[in-house]
N, C-alpha and C. Protein backbone atom coordinates (compact mmCIF):
# COMPACT_ATOMS: atom_id res chain seq x y z
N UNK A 1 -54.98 -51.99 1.14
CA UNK A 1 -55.06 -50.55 1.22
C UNK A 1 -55.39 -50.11 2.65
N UNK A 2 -55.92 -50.88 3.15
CA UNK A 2 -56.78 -50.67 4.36
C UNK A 2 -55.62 -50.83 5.70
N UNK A 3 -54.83 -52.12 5.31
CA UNK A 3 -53.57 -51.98 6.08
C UNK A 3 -52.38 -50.85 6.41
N UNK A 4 -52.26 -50.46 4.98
CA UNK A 4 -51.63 -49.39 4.63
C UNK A 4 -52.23 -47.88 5.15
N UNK A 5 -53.29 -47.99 4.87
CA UNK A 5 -53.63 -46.55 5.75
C UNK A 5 -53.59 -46.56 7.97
N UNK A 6 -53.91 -47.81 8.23
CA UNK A 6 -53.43 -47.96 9.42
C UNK A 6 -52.14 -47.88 9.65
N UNK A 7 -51.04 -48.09 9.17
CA UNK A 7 -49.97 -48.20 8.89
C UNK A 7 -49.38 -46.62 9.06
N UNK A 8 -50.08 -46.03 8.28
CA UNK A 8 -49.47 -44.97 7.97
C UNK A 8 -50.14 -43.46 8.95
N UNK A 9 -51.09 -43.88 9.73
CA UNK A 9 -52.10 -43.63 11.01
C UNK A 9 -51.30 -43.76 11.80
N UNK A 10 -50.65 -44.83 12.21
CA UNK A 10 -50.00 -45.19 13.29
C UNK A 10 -48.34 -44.34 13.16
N UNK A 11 -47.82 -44.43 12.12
CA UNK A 11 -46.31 -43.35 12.35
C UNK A 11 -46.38 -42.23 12.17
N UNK A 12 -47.95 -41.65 11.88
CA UNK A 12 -48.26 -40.21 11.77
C UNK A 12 -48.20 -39.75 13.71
N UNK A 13 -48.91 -41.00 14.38
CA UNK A 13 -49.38 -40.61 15.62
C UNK A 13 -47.71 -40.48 16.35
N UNK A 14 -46.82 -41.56 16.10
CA UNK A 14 -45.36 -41.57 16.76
C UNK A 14 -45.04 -40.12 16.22
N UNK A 15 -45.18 -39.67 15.11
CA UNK A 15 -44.59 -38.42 14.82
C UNK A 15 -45.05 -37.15 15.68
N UNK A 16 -45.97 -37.30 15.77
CA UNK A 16 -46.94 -35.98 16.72
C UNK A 16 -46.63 -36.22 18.30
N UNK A 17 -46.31 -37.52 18.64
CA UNK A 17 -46.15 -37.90 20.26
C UNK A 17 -44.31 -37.02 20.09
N UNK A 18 -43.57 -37.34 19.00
CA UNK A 18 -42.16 -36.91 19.30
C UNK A 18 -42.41 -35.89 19.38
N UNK A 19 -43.18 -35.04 18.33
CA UNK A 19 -43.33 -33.64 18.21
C UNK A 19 -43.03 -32.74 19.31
N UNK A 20 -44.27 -33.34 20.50
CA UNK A 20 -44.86 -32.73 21.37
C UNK A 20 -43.69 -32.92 22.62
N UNK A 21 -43.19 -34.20 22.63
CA UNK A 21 -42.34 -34.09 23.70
C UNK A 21 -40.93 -32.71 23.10
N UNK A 22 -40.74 -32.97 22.43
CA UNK A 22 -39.58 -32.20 21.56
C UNK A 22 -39.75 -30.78 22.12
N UNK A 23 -40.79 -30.43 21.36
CA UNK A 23 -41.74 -28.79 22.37
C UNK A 23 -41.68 -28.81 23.30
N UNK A 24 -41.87 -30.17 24.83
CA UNK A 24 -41.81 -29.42 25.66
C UNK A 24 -40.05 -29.40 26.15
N UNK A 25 -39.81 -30.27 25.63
CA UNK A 25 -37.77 -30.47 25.79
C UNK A 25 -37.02 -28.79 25.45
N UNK A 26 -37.53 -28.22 24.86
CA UNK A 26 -37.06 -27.13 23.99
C UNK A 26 -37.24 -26.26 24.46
N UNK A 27 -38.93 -26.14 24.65
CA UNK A 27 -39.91 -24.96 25.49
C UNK A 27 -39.03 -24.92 27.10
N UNK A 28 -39.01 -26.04 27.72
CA UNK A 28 -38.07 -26.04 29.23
C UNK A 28 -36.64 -25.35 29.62
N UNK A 29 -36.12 -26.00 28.47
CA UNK A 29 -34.36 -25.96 28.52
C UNK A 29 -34.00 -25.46 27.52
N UNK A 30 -34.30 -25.22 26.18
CA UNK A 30 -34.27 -24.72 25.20
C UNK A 30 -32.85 -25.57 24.57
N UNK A 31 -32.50 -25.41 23.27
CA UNK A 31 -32.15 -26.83 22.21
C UNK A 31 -30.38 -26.79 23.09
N UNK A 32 -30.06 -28.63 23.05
CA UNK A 32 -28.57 -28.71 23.82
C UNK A 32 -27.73 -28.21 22.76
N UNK A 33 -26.58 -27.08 23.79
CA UNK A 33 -25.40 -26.71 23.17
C UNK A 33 -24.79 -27.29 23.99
N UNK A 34 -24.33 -28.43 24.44
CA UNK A 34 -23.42 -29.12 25.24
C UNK A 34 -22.63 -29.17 27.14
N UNK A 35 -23.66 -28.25 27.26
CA UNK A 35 -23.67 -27.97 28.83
C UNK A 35 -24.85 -28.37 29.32
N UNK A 36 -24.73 -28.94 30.50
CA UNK A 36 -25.68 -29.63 31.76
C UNK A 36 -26.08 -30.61 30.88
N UNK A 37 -25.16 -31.57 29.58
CA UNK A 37 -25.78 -32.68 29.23
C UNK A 37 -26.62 -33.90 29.89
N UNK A 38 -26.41 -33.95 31.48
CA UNK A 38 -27.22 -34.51 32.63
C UNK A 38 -28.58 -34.60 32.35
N UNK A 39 -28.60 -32.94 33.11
CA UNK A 39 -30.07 -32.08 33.16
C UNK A 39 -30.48 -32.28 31.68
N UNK A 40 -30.10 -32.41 30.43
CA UNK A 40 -30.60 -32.20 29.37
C UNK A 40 -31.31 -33.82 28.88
N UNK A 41 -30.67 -34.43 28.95
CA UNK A 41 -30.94 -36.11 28.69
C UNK A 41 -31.74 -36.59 29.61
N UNK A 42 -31.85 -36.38 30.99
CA UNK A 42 -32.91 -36.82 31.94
C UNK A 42 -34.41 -36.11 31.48
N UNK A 43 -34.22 -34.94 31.03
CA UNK A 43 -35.34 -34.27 30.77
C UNK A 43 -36.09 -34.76 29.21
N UNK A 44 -35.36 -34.73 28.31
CA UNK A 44 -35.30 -35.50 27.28
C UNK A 44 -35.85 -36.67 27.20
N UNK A 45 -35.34 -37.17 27.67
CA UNK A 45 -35.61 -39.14 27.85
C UNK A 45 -36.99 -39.22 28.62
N UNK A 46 -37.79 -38.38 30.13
CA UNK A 46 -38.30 -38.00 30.83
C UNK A 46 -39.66 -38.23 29.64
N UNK A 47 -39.36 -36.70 28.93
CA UNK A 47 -40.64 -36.57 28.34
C UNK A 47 -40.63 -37.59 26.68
N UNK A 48 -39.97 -37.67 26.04
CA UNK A 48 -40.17 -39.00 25.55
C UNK A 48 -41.04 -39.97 26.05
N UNK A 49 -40.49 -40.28 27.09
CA UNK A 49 -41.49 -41.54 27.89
C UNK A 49 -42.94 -41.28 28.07
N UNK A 50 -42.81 -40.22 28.88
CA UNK A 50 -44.24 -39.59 28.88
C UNK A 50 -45.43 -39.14 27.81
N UNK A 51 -44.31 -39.25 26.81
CA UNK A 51 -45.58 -38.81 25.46
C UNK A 51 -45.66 -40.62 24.60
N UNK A 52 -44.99 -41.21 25.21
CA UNK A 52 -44.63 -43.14 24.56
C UNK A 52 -44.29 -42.93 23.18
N UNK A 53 -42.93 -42.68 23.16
CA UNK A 53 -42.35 -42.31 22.00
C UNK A 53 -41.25 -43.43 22.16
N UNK A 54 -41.24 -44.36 21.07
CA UNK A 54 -40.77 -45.86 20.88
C UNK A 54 -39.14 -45.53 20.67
N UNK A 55 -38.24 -45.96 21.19
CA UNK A 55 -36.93 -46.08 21.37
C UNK A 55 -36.30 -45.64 20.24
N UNK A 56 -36.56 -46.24 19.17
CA UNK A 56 -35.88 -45.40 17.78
C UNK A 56 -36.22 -44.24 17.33
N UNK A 57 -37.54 -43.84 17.97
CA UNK A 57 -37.83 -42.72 17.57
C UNK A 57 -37.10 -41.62 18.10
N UNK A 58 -37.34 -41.75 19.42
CA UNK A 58 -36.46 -41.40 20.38
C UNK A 58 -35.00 -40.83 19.90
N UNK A 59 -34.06 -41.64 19.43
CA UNK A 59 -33.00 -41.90 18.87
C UNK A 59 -33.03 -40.69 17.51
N UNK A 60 -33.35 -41.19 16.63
CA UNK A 60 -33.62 -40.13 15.49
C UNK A 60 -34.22 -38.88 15.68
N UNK A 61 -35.29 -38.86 16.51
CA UNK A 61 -35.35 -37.46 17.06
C UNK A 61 -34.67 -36.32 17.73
N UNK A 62 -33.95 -37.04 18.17
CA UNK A 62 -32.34 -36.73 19.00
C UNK A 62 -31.22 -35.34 18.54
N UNK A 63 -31.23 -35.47 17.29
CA UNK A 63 -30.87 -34.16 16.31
C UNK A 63 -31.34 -32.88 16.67
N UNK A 64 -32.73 -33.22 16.47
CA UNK A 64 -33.91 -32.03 16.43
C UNK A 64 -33.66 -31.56 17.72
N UNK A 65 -33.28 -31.62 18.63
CA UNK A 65 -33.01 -30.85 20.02
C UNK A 65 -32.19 -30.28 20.43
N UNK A 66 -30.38 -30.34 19.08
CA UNK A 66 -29.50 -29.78 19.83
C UNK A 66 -29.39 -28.40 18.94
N UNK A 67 -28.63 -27.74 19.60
CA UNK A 67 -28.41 -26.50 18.26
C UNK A 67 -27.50 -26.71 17.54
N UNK A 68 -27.90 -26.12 15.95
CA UNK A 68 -27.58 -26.53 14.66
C UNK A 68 -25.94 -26.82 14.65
N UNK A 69 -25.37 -25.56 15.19
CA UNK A 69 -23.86 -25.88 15.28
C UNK A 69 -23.49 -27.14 15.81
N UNK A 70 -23.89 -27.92 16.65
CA UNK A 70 -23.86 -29.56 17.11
C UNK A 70 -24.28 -30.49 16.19
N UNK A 71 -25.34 -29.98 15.60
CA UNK A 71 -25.83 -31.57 14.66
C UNK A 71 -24.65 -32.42 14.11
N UNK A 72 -23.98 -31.77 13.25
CA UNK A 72 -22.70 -32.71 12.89
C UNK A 72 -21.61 -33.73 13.91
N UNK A 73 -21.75 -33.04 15.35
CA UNK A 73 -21.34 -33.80 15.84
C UNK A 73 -21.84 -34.89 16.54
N UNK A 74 -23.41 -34.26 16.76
CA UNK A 74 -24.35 -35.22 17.22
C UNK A 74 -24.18 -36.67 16.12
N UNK A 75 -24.44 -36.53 15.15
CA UNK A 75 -24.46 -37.54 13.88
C UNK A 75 -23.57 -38.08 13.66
N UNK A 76 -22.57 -37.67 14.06
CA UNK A 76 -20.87 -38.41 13.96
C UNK A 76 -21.08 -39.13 14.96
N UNK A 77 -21.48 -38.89 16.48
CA UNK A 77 -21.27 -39.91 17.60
C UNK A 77 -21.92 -40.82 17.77
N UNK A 78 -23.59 -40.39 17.08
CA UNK A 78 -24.27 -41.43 17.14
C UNK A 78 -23.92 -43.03 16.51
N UNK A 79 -23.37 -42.30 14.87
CA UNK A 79 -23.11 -43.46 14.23
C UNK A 79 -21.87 -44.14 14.11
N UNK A 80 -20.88 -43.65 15.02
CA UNK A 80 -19.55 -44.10 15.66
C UNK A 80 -19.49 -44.45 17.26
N UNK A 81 -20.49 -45.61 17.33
CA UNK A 81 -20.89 -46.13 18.23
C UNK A 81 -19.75 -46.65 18.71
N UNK A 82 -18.82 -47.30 17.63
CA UNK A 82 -18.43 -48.35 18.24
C UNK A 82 -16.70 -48.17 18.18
N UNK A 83 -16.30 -46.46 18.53
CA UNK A 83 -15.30 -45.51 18.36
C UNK A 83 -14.41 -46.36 19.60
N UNK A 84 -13.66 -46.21 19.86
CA UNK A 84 -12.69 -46.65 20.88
C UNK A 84 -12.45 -45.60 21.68
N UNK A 85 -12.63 -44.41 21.07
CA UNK A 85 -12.10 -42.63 21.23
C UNK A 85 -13.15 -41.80 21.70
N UNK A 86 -14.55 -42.90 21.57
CA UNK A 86 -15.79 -42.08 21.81
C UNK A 86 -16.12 -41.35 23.57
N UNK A 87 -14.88 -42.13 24.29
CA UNK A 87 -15.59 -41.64 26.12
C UNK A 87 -14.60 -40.17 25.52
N UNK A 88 -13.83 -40.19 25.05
CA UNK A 88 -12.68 -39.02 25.30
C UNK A 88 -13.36 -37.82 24.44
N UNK A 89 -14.02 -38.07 22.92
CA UNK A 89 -14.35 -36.98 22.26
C UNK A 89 -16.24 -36.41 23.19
N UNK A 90 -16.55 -37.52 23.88
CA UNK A 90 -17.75 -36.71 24.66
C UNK A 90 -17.39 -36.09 25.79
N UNK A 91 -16.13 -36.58 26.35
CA UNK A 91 -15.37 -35.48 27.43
C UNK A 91 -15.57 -33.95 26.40
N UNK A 92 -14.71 -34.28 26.09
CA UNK A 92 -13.81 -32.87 25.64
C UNK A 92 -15.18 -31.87 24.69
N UNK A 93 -16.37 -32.64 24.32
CA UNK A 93 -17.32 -31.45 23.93
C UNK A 93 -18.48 -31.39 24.84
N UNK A 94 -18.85 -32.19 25.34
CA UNK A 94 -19.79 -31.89 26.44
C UNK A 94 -19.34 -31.72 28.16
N UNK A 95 -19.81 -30.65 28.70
CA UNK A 95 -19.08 -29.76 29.80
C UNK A 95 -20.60 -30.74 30.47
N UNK A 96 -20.65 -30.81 32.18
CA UNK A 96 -22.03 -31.03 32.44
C UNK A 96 -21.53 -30.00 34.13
N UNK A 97 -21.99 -28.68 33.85
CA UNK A 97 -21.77 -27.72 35.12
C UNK A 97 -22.48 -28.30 36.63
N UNK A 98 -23.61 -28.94 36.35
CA UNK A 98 -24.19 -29.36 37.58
C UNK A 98 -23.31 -30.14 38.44
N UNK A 99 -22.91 -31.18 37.70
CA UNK A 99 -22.47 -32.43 38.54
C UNK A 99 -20.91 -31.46 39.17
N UNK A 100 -20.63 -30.22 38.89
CA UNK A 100 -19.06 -29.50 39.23
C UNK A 100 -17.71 -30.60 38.82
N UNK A 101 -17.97 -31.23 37.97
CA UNK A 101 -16.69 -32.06 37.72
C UNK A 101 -16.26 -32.10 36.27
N UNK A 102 -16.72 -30.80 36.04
CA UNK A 102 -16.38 -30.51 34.32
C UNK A 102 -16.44 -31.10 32.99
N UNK A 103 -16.51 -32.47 33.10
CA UNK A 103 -16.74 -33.30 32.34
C UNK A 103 -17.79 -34.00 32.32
N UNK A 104 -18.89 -34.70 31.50
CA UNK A 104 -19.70 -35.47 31.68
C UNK A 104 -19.22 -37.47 31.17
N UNK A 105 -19.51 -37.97 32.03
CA UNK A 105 -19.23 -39.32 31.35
C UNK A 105 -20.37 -40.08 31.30
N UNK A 106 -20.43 -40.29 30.18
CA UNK A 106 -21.98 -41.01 29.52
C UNK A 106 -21.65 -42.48 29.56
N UNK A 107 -22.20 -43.44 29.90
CA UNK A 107 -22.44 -44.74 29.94
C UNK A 107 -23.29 -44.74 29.24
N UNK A 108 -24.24 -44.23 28.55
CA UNK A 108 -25.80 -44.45 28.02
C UNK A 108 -25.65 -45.15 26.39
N UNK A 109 -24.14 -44.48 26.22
CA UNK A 109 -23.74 -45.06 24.81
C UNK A 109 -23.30 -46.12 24.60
């Protein structure tokens, strides 16, 4: 029992560390609609780290940041990792204005 409540202590605390980075990801830049995906993932990933929010969490938390109209596509790309089609369908929905080259190309996937 005693394990179990540490257990359950400990993914309460990962939950409150995502929380908080999430707030300030949101509070900064407010939730990704698919522009300056750059600026959005450096900042993202940034405070993740900073609050020590464990890689999968990270990952699954990932949803919670874009706006709602994206989730579906967020969830499609994530779990079609291993798409052949995947550099071309993150062209064509994510714009990244900073870099001025209209397209973003993600290696991260």
């Amino acid at each position: 029992m005693r394990l179990f409540l540490q257990q359950q202590q400990a993914e309460e605390k990962k939950e409150s560390h995502a929380t908080k980075a999430l707030r300030a990801v949101v509070g900064s830049l407010n939730r990704f609609e698919g522009k300056n995906v750059s600026r959005f993932l450096n900042t993202y990933n940034m405070e993740m780290e900073l609050n020590g929010v464990p890689e999968d969490e990270m990952i699954r938390s990932f949803e919670l940041a874009v706006v709602p109209q994206m989730k579906d596509q967020v969830k499609t790309l994530m779990t079609n990792t291993h798409d052949p089609e995947l550099q071309e369908k993150l062209e064509v929905r994510l714009e990244d204005n900073e870099a001025k080259i209209g397209l973003t190309r993600m290696s991260m996937v």
